[in-house]
PDB file of N, CA and C in Angstrom:
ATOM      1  N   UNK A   1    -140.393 -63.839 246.257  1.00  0.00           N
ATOM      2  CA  UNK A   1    -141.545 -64.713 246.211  1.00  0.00           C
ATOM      3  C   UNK A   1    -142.197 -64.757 247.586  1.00  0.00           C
ATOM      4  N   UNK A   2    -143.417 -64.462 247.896  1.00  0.00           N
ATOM      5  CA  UNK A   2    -144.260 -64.673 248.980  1.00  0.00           C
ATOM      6  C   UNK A   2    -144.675 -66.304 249.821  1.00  0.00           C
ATOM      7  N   UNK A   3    -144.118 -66.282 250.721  1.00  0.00           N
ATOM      8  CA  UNK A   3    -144.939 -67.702 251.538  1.00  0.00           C
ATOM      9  C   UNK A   3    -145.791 -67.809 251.774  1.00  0.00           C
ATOM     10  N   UNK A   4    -146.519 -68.863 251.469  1.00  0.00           N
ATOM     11  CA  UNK A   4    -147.733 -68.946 251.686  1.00  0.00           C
ATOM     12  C   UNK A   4    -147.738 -70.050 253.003  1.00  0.00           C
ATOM     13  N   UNK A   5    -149.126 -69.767 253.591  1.00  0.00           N
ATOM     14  CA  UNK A   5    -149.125 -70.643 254.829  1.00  0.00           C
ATOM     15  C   UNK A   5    -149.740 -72.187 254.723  1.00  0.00           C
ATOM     16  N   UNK A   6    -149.639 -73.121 255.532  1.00  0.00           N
ATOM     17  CA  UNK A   6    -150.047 -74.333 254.949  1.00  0.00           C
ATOM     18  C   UNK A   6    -151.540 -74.264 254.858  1.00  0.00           C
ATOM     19  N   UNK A   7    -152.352 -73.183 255.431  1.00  0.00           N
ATOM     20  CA  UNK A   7    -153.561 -72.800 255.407  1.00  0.00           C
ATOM     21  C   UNK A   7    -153.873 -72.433 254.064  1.00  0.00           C
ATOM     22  N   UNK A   8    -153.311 -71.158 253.867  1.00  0.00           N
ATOM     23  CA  UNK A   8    -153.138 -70.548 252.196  1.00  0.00           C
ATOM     24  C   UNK A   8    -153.172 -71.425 251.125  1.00  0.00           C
ATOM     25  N   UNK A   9    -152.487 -72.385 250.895  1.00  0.00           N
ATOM     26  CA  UNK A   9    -151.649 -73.834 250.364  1.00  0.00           C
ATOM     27  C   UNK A   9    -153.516 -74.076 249.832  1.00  0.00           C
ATOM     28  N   UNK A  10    -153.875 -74.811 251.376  1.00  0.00           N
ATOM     29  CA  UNK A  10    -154.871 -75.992 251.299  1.00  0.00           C
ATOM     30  C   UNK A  10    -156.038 -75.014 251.014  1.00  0.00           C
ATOM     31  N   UNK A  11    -156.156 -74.148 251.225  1.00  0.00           N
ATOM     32  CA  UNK A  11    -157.457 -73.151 250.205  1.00  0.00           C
ATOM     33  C   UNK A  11    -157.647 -73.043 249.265  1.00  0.00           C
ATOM     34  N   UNK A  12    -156.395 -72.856 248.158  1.00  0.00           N
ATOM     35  CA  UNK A  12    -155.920 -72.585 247.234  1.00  0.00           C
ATOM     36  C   UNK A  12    -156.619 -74.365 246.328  1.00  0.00           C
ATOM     37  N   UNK A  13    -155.553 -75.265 247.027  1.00  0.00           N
ATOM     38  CA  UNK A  13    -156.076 -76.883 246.677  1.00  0.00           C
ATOM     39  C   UNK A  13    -156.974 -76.963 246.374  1.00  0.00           C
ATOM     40  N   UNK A  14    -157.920 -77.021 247.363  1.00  0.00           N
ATOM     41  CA  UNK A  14    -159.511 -77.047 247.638  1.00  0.00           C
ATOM     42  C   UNK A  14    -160.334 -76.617 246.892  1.00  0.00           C
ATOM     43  N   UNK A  15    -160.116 -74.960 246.066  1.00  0.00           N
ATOM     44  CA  UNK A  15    -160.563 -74.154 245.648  1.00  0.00           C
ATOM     45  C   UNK A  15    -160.294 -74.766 243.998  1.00  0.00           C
ATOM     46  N   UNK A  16    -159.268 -75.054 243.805  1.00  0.00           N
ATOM     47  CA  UNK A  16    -158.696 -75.469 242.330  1.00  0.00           C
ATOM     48  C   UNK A  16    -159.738 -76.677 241.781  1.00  0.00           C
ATOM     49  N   UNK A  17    -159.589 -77.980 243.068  1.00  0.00           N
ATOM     50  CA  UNK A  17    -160.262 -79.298 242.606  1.00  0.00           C
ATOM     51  C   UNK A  17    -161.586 -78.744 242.604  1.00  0.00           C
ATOM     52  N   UNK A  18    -161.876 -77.909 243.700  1.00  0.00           N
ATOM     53  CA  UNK A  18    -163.329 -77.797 243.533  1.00  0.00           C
ATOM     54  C   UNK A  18    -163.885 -77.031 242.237  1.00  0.00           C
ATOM     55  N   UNK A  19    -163.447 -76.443 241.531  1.00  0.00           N
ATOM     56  CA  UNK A  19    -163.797 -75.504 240.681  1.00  0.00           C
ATOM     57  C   UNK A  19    -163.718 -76.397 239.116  1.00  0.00           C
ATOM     58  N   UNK A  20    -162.967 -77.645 239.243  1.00  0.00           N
ATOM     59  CA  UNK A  20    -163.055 -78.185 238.495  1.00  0.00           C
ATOM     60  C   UNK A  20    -164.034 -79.263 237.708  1.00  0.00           C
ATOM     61  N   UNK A  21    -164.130 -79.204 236.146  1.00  0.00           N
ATOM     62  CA  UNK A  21    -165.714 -79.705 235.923  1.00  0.00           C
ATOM     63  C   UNK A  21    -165.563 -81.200 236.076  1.00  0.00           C
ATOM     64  N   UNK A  22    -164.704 -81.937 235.818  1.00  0.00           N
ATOM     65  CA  UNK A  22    -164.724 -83.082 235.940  1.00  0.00           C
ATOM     66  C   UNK A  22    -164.838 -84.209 237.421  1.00  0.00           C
ATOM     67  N   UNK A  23    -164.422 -83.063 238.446  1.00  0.00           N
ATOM     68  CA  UNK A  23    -164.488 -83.752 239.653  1.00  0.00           C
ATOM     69  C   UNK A  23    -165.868 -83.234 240.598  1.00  0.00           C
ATOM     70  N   UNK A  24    -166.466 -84.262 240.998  1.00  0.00           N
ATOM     71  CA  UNK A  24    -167.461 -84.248 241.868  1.00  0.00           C
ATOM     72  C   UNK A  24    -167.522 -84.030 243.359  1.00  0.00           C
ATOM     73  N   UNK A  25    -166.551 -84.775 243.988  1.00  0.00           N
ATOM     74  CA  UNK A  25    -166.342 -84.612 245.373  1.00  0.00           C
ATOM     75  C   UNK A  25    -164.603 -83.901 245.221  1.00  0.00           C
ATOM     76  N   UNK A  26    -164.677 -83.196 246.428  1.00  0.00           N
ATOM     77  CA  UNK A  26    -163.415 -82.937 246.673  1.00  0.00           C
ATOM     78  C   UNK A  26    -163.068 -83.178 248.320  1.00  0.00           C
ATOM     79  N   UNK A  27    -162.092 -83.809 249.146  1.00  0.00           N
ATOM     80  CA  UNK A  27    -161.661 -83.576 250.275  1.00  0.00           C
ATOM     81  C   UNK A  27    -160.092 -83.384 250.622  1.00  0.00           C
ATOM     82  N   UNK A  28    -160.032 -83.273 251.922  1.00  0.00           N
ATOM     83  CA  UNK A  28    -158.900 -82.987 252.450  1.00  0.00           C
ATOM     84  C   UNK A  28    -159.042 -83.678 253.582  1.00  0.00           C
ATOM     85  N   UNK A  29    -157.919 -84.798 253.285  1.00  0.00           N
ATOM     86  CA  UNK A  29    -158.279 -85.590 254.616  1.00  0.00           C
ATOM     87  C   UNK A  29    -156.635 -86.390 254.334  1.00  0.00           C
ATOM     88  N   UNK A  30    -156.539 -86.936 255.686  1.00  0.00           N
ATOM     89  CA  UNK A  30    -155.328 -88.037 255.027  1.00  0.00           C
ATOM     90  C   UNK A  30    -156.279 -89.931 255.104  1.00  0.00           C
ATOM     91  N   UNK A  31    -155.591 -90.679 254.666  1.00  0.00           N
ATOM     92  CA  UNK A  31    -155.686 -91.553 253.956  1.00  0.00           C
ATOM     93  C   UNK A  31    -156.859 -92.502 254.865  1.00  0.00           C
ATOM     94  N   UNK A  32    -156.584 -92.807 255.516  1.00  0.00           N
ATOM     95  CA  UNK A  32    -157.594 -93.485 256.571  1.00  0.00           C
ATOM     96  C   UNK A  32    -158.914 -92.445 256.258  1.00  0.00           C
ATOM     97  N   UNK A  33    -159.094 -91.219 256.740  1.00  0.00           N
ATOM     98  CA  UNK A  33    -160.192 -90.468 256.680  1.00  0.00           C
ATOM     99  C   UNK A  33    -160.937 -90.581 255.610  1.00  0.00           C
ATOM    100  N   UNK A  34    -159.518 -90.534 254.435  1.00  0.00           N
ATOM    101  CA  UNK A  34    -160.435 -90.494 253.188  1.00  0.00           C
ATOM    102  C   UNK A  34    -161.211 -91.899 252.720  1.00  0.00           C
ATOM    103  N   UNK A  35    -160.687 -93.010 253.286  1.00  0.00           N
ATOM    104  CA  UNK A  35    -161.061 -94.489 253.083  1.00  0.00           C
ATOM    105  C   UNK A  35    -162.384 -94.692 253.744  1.00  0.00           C
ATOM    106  N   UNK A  36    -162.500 -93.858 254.858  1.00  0.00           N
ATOM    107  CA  UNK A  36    -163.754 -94.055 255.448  1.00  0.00           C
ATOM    108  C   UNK A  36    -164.720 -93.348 255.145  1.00  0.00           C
ATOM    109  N   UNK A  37    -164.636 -92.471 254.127  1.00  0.00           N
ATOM    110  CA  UNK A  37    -165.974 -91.130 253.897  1.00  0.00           C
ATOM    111  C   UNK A  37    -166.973 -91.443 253.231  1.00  0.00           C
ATOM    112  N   UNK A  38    -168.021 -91.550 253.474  1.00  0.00           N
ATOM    113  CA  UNK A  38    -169.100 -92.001 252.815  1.00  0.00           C
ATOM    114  C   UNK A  38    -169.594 -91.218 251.826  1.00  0.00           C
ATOM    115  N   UNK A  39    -169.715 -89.943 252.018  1.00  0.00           N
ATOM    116  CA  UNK A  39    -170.099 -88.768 251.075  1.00  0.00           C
ATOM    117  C   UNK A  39    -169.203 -88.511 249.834  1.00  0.00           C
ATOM    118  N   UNK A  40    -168.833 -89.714 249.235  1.00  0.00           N
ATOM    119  CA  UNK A  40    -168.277 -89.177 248.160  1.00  0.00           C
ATOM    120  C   UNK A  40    -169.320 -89.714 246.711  1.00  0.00           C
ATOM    121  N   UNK A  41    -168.981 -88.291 246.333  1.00  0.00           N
ATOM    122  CA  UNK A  41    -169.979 -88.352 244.579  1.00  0.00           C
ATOM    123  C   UNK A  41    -168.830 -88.590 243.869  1.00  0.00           C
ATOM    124  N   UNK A  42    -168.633 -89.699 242.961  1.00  0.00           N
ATOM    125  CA  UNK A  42    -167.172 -89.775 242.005  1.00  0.00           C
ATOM    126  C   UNK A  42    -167.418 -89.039 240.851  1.00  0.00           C
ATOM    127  N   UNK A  43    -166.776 -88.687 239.888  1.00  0.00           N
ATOM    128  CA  UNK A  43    -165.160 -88.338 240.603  1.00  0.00           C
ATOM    129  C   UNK A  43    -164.681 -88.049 241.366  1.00  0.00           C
ATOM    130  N   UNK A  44    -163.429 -88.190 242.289  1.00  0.00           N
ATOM    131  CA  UNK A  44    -163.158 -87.616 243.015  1.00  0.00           C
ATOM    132  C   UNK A  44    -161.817 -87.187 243.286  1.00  0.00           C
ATOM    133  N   UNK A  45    -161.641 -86.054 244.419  1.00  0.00           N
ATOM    134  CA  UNK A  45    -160.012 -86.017 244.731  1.00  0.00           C
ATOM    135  C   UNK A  45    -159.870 -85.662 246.130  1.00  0.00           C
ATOM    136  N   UNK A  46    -158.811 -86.365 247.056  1.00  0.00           N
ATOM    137  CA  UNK A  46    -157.911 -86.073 247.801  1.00  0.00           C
ATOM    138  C   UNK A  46    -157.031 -85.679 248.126  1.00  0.00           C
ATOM    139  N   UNK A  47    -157.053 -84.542 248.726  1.00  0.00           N
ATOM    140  CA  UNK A  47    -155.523 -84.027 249.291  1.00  0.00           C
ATOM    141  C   UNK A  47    -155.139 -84.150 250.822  1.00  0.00           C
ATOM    142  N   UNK A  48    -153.860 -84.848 250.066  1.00  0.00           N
ATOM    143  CA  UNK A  48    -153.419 -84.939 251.630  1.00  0.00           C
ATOM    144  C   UNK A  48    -151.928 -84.583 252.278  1.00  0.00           C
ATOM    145  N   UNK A  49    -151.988 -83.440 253.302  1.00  0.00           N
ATOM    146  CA  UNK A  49    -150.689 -83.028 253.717  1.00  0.00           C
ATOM    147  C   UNK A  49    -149.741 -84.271 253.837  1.00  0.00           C
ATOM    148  N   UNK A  50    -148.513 -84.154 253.369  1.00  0.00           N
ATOM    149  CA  UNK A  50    -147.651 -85.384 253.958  1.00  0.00           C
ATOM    150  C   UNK A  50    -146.332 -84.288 255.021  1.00  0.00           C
ATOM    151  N   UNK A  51    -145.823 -83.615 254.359  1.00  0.00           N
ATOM    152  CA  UNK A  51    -144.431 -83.206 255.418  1.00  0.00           C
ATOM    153  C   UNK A  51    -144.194 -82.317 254.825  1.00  0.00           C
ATOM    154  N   UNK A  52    -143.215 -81.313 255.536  1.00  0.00           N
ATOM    155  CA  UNK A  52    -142.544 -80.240 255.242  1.00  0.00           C
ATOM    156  C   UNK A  52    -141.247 -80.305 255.247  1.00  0.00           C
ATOM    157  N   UNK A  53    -140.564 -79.723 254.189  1.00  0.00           N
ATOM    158  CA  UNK A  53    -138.919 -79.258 255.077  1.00  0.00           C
ATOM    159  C   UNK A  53    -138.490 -78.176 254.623  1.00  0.00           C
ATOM    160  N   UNK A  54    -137.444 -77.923 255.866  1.00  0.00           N
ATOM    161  CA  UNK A  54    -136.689 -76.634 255.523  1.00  0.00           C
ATOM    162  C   UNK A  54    -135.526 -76.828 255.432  1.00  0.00           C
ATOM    163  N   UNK A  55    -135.569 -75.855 254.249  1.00  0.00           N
ATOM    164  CA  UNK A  55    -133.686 -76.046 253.309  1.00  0.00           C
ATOM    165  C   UNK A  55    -133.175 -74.054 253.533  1.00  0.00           C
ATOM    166  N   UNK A  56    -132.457 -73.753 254.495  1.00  0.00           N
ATOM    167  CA  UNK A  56    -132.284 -72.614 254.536  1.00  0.00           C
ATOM    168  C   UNK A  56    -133.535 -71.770 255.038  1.00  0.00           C
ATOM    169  N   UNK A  57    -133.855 -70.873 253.512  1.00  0.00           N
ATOM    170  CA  UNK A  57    -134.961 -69.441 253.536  1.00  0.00           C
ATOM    171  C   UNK A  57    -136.044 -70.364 252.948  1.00  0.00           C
ATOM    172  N   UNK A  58    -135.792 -71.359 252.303  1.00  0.00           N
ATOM    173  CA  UNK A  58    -136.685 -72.470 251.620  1.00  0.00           C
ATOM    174  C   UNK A  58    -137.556 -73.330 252.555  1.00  0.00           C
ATOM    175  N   UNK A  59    -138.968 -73.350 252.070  1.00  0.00           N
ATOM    176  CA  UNK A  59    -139.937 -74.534 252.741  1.00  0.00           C
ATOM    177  C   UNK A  59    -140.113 -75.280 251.551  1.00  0.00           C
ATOM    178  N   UNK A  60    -140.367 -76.270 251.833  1.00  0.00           N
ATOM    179  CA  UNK A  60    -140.770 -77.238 250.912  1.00  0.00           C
ATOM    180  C   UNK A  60    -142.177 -78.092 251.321  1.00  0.00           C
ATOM    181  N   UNK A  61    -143.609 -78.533 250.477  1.00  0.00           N
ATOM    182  CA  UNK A  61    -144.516 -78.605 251.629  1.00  0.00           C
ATOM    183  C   UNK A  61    -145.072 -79.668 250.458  1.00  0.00           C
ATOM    184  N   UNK A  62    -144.876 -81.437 250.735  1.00  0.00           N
ATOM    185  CA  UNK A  62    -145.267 -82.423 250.074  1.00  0.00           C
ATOM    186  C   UNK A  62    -147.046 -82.373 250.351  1.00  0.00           C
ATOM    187  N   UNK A  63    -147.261 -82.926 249.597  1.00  0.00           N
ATOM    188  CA  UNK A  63    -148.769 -83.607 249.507  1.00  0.00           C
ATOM    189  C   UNK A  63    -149.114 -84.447 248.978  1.00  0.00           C
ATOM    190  N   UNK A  64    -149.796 -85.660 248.918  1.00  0.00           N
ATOM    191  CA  UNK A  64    -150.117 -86.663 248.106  1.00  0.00           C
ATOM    192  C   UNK A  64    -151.667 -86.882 247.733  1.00  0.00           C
ATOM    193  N   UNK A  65    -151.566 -86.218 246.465  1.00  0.00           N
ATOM    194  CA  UNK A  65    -153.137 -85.966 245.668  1.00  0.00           C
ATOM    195  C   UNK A  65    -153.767 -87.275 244.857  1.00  0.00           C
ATOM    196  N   UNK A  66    -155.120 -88.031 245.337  1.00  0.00           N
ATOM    197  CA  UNK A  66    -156.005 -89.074 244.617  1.00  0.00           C
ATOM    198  C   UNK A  66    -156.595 -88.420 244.273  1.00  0.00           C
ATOM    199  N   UNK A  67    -156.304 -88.727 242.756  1.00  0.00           N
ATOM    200  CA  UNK A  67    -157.949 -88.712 242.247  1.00  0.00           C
ATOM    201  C   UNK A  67    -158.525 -90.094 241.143  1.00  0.00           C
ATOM    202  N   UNK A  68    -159.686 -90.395 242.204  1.00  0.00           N
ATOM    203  CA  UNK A  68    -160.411 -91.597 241.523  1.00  0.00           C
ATOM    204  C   UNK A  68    -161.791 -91.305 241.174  1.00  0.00           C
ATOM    205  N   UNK A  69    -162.136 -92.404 240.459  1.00  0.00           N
ATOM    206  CA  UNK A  69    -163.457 -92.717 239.818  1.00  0.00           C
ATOM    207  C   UNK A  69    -164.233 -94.211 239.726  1.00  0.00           C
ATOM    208  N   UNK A  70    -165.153 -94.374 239.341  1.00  0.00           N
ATOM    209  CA  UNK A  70    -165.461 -95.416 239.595  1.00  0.00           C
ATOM    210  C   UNK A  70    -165.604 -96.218 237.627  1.00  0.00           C
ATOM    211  N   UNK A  71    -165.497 -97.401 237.644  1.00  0.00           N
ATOM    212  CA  UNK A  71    -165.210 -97.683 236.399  1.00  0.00           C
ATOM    213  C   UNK A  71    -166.391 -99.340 236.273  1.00  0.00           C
ATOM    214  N   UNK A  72    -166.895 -99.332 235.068  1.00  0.00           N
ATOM    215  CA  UNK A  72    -168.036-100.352 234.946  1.00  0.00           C
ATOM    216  C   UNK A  72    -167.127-101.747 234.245  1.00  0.00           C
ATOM    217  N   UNK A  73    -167.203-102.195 235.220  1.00  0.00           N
ATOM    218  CA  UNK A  73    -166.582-103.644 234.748  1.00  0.00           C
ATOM    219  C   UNK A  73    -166.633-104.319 232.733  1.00  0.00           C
ATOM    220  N   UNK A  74    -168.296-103.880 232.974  1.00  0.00           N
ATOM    221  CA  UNK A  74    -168.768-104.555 231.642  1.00  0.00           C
ATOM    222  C   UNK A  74    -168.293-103.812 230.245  1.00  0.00           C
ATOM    223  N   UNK A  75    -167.674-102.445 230.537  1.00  0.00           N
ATOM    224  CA  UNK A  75    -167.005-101.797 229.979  1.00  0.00           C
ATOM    225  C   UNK A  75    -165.460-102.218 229.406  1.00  0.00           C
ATOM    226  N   UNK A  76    -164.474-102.998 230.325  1.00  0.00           N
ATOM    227  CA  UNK A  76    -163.553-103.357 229.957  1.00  0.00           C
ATOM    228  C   UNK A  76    -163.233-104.817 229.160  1.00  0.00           C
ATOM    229  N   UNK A  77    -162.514-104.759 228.199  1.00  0.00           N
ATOM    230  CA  UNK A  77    -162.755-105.721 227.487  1.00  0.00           C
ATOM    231  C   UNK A  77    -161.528-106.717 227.809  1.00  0.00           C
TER     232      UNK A  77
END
């Protein structure tokens, strides 16, 4: 199996949410960044690196993915 780099990884991410029809904005940011971005069209999603580890020949490479939207109050019953 080939490694990919955490570069490779987050292209790949990026490329997936973005290509997708339901989501509007896509970023890559961690959590603060993403709280502050003004440019978001909802739907949306975040990715965000959290940590790596190594087990041996093994990487392991967490991330913690949002995806939100915005929802009309007058809608819920």
């Amino acid at each position: 199996m080939k490694q990919l780099t955490l570069n490779q990884i987050k292209k790949i991410l990026l490329a997936w949410f973005q290509s997708h029809a339901d989501i509007n904005s896509t970023f890559y940011e961690d959590d603060f960044d993403f709280n502050g971005e003004r440019k978001i069209i909802y739907s949306v999603s975040n990715i965000e690196y959290v940590e790596s580890n190594i087990n041996g020949k093994q990487n392991t490479h967490s991330y913690k993915l949002t995806l939100a939207d915005l929802v009309d109050a007058d809608l819920i019953s």
